[in-house]
Protein backbone atom coordinates (compact mmCIF):
# COMPACT_ATOMS: atom_id res chain seq x y z
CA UNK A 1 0.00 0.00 0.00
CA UNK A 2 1.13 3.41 -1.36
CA UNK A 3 1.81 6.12 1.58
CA UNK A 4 -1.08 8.05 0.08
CA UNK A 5 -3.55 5.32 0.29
CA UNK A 6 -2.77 4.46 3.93
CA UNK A 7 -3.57 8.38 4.78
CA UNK A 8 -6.34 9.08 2.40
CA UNK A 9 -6.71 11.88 -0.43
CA UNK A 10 -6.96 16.06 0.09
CA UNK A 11 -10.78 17.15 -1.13
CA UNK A 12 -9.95 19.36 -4.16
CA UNK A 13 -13.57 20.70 -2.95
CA UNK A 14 -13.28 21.80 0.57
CA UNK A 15 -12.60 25.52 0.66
CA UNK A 16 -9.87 25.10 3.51
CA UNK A 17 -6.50 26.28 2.39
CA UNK A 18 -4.72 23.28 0.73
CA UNK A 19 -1.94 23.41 2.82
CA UNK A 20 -4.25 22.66 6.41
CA UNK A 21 -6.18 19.81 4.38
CA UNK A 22 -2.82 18.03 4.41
CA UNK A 23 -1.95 18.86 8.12
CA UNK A 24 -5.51 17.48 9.09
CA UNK A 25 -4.74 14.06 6.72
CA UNK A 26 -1.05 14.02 8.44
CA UNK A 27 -2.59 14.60 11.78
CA UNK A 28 -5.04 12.17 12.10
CA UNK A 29 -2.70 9.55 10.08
CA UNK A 30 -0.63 10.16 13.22
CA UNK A 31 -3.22 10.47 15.81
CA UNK A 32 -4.44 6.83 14.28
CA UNK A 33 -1.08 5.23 14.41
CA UNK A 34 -1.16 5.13 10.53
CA UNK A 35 2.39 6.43 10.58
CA UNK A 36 3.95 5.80 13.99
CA UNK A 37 6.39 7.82 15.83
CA UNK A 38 10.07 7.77 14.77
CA UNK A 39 8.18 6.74 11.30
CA UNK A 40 9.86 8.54 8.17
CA UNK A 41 7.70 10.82 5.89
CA UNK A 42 8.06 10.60 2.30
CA UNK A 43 10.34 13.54 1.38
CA UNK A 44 8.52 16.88 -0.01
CA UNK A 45 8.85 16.74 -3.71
CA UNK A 46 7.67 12.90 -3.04
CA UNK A 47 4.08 14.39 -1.14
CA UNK A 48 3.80 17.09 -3.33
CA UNK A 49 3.58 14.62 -6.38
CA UNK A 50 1.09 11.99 -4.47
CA UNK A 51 -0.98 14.89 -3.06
CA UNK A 52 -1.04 16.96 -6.54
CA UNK A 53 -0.16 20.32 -4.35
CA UNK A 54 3.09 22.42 -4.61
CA UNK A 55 6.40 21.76 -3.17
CA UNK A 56 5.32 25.54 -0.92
CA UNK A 57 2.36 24.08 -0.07
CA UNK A 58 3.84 20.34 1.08
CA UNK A 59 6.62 22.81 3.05
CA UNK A 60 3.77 24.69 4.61
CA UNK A 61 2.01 22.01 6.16
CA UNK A 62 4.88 20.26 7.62
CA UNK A 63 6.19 23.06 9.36
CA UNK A 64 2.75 23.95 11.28
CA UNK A 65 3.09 20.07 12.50
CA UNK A 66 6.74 20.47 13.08
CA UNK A 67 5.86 23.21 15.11
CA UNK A 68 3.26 21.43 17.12
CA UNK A 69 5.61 18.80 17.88
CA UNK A 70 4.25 15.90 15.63
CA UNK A 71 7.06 16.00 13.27
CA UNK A 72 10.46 16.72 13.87
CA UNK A 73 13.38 17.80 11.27
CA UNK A 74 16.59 15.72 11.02
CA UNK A 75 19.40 17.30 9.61
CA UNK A 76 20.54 15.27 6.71
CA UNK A 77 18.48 12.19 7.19
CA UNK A 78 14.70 13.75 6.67
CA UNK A 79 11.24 14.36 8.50
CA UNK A 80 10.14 11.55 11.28
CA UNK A 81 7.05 10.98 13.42
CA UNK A 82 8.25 12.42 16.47
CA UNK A 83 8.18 10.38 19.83
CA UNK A 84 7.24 12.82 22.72
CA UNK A 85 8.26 11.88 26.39
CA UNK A 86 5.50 13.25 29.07
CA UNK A 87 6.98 14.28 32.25
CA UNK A 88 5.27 13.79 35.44
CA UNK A 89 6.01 16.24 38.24
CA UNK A 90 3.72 13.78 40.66
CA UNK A 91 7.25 11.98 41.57
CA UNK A 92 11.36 12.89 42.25
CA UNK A 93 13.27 11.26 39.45
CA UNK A 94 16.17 11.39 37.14
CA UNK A 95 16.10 11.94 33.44
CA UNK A 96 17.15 7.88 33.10
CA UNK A 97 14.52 6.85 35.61
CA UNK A 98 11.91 9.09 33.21
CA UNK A 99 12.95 7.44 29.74
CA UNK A 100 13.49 3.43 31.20
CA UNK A 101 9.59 3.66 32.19
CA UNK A 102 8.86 4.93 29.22
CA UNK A 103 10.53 1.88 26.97
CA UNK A 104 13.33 4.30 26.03
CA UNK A 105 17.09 4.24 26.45
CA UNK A 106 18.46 7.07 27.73
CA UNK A 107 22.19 7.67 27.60
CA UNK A 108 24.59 10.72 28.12
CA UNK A 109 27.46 12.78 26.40
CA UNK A 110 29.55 14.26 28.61
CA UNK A 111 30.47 18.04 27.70
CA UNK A 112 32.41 18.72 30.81
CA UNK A 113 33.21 17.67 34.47
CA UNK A 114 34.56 20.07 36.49
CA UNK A 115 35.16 20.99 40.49
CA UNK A 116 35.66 24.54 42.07
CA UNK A 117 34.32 27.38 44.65
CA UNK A 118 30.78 27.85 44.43
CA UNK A 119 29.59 30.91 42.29
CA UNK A 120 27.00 33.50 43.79
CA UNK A 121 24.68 32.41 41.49
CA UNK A 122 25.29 28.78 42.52
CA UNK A 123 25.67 30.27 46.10
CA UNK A 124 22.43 31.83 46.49
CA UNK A 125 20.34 28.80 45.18
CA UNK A 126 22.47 25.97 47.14
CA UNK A 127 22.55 28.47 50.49
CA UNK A 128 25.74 27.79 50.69
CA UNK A 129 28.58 30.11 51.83
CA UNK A 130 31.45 31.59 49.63
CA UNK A 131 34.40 29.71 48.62
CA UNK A 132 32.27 26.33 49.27
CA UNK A 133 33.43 23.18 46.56
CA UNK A 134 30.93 22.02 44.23
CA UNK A 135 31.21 19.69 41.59
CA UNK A 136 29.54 20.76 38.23
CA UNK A 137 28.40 18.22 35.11
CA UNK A 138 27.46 19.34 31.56
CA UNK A 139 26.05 16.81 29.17
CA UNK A 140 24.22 16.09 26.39
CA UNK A 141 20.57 14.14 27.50
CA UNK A 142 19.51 11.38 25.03
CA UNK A 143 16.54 9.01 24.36
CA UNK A 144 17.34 6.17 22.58
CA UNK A 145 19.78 7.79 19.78
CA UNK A 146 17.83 11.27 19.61
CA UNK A 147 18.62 14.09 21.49
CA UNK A 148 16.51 15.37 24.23
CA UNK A 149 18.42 18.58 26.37
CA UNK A 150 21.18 20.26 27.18
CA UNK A 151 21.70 20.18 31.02
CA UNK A 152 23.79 21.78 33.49
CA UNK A 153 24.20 20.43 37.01
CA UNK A 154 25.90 22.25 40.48
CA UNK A 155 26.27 19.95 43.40
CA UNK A 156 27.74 20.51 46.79
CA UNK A 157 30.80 19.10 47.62
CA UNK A 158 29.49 17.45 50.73
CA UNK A 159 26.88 15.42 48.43
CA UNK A 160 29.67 13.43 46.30
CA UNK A 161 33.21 11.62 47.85
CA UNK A 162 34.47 12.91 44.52
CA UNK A 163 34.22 14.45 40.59
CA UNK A 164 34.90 10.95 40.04
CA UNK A 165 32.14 8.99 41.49
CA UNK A 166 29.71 10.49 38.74
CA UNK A 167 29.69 7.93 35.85
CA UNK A 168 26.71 7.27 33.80
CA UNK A 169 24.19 8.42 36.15
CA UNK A 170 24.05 11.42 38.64
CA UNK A 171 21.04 10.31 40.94
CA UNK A 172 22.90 6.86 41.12
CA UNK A 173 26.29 8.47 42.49
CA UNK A 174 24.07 10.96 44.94
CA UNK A 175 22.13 7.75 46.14
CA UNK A 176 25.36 5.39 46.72
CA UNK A 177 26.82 8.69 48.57
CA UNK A 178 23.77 8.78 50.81
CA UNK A 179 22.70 12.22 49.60
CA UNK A 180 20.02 11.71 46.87
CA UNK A 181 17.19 14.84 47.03
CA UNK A 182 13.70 13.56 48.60
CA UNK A 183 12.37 16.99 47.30
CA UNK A 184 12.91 19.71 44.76
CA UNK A 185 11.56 22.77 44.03
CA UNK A 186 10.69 23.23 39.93
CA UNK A 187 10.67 25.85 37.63
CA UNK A 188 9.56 26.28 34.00
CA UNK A 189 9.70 28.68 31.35
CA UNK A 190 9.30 28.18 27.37
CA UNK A 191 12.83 29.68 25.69
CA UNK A 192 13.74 29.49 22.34
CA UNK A 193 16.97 27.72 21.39
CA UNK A 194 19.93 30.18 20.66
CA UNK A 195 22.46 28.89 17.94
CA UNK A 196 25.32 27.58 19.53
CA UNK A 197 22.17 25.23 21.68
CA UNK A 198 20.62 24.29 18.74
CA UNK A 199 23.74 22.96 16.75
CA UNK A 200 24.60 20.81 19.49
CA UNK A 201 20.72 18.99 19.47
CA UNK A 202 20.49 18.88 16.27
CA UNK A 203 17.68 21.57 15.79
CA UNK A 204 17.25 24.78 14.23
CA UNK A 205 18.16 27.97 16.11
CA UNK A 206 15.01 29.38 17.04
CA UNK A 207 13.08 26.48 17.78
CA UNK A 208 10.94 26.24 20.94
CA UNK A 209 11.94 24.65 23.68
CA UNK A 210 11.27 23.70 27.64
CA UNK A 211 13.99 25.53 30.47
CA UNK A 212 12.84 23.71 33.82
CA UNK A 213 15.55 24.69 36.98
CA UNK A 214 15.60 22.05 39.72
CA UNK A 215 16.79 22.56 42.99
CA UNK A 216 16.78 19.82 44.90
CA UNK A 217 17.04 18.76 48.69
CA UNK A 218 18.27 16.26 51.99
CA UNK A 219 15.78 15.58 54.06
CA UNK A 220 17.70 17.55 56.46
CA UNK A 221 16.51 20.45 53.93
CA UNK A 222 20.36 21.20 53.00
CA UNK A 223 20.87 21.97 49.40
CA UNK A 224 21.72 18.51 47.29
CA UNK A 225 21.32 19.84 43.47
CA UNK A 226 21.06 22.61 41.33
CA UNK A 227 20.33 21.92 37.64
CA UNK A 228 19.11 23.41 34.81
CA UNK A 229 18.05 21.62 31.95
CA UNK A 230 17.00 22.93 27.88
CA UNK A 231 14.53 20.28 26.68
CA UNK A 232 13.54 20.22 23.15
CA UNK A 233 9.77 21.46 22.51
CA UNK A 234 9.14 18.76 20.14
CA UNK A 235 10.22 16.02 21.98
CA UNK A 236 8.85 16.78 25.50
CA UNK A 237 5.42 17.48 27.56
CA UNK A 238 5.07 18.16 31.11
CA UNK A 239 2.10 16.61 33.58
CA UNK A 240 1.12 17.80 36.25
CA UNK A 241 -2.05 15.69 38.70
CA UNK A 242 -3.88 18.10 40.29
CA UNK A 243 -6.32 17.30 43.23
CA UNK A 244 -8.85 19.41 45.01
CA UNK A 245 -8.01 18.43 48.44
């Protein structure tokens, strides 16, 4: 079966612009699990052909989706059903814990490891004094093999024995150490991802994305993490349960 027939035609005699007639056959094609997420599109010149619409037209449509997060642009290999990871803020876990309950397989890139005196940025959100040590990790957050954030982590030196005892997994060395956070305090704002951010996921400079700063604590309410994370906009949702209590 022809990607065309599994979708369904445009209707030449619906007055809706061309271009949203094939985001609503796309969308539902989706939404039915006609196409399934990480799912390849047929290229542009390809849909334009099959659909009987211009190449500006095809282009149109898949950037309003692209935008919403269905589809998502990847640089040299084409357009793909995008797989969206919902995070709950009902429960205190890592970025691994998040994507192994969700089927995926998260992994990291290290960008940089690094020890020194606390900043008065760092300071001021860890209540910690001047001239304290904390350990700081950079990396690159994956799912499976596709990008997910950028994140940036300050921890007090009283939390880790060492830079050292951070290998694949952050929460892991905090918990063998005795000093994983039972709480945090989260923040969110939508950003948009500058240039040098969006080379390194993958994306293209502009792009929406998710900034969510974490500060996280002991139960003796000392300071155990600072982080602060860039997650792509197409790639992630955040849940929050409410109750009426």
């Amino acid at each position: 079966m022809s990607f065309i027939e599994a979708v369904g035609r445009l209707q030449k005699e619906d007055p809706a612009p061309l271009y949203l007639q094939l985001q609503k056959v796309l969308r539902e094609a989706i939404k039915n699990r006609i196409i399934l997420a990480e799912d390849a599109i047929p290229p542009e010149r390809d849909l334009a052909e099959d659909f009987e619409v211009s190449r500006i037209t095809v282009r149109k449509a898949i950037d309003g989706l692209v935008s919403e997060g269905l589809l998502t642009r990847r640089r040299g290999a084409g357009t793909f059903v995008a797989t969206r990871v919902e995070k709950s803020f009902s429960k205190l876990s890592s970025f691994s814990e998040d994507m192994i309950s969700r089927g995926r397989k998260p992994h990291s890139v290290w960008v940089s490891k690094s020890a020194g005196a606390v900043t008065p940025e760092e300071a001021l959100s860890l209540g910690l004094s001047p001239g304290s040590l904390v350990y700081r990790f950079h990396r690159i957050r994956y799912a499976d093999d596709a990008t997910m954030a950028l994140e940036y982590s300050t921890i007090p030196g009283y939390c880790l024995p060492s830079i050292e005892a951070v290998q694949n997994s952050l929460y892991e060395a905090l918990e063998r150490a005795g000093h994983r956070p039972v709480r945090a305090l989260q923040r969110l704002r939508a950003i948009s991802f500058s240039t040098d951010q969006a080379e390194t996921l993958g994306i293209r400079a502009g792009d929406p994305g998710l900034f969510i700063e974490r500060r996280g604590f002991l139960s003796d309410g000392r300071a155990a993490e600072f982080t602060q994370s860039y997650y792509r906009g197409d790639a992630y949702d955040v849940v929050a349960e409410l109750n009426d209590l």
